[in-house]
Protein backbone atom coordinates (compact mmCIF):
# COMPACT_ATOMS: atom_id res chain seq x y z
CA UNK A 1 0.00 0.00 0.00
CA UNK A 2 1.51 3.06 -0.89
CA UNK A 3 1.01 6.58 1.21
CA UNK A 4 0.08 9.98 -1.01
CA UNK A 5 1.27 12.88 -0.33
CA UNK A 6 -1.53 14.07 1.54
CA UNK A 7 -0.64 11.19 4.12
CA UNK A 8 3.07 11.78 4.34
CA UNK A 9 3.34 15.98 3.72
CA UNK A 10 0.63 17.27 3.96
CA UNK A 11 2.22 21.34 3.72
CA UNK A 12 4.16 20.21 0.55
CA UNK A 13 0.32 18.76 -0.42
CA UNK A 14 -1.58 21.84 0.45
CA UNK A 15 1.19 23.85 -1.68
CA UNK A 16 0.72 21.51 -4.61
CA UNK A 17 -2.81 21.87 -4.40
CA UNK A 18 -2.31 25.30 -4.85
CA UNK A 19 -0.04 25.41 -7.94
CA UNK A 20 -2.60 23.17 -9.45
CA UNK A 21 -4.79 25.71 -8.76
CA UNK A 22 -3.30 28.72 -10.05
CA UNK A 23 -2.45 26.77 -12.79
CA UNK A 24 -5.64 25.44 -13.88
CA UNK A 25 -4.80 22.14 -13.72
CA UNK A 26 -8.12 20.90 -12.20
CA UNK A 27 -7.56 17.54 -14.22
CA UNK A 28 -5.04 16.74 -11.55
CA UNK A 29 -5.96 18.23 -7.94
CA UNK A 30 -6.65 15.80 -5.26
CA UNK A 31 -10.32 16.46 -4.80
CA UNK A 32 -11.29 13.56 -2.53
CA UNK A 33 -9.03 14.94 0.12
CA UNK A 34 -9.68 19.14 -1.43
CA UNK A 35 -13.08 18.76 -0.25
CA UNK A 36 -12.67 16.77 2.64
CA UNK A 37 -10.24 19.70 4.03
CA UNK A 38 -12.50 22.39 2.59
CA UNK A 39 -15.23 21.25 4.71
CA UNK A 40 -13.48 20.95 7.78
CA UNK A 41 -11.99 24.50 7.22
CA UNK A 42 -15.54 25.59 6.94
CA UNK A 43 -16.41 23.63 10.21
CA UNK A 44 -13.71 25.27 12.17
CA UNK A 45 -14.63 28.62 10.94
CA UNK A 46 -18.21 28.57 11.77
CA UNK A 47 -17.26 27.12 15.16
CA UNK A 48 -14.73 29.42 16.33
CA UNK A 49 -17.13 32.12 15.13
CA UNK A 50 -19.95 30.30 17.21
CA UNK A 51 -17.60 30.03 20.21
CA UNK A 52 -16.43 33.98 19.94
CA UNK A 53 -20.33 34.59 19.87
CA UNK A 54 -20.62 32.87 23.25
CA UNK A 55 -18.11 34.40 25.00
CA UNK A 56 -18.68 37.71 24.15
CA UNK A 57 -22.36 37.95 24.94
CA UNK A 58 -20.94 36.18 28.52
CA UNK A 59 -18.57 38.90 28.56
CA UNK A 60 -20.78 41.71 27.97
CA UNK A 61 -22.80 43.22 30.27
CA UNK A 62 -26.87 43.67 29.72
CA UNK A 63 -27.39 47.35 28.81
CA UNK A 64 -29.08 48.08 32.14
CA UNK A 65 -25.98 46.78 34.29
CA UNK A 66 -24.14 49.16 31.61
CA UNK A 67 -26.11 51.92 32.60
CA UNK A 68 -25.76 51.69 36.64
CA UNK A 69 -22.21 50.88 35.99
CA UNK A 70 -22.12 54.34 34.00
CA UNK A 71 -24.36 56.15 36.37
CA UNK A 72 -21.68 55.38 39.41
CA UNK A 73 -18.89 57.56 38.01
């Protein structure tokens, strides 16, 4: 069994990818794995975006504990 790139390098793979890419050469990109990592990406995005969304509605106060906080200075 032999490993691909993706297995064994996967930054030299990712900078293939993109040659291929820029180069048009959608004949030869690795799309089983492309959209495999695409999807993840856009998994990790949407959670770390969820996550920030949590903790900064934690973090901030309601707008009437804003107000008293304001009103004590």
């Amino acid at each position: 069994m032999s490993s691909s790139l993706y297995d064994t390098d996967f930054y030299t793979w990712t900078a293939q990818q993109c040659e291929l890419l820029r180069h048009k050469k959608f004949h030869e990109l690795d799309l089983s794995h492309l959209i495999e990592e695409l999807d993840d990406l856009g998994k990790r995005h949407y959670d770390q975006l969820e996550s920030r969304i949590k903790v900064s509605t934690i973090d901030c106060p309601s707008p009437q504990m804003a107000n008293t906080a304001l009103a004590t200075f």
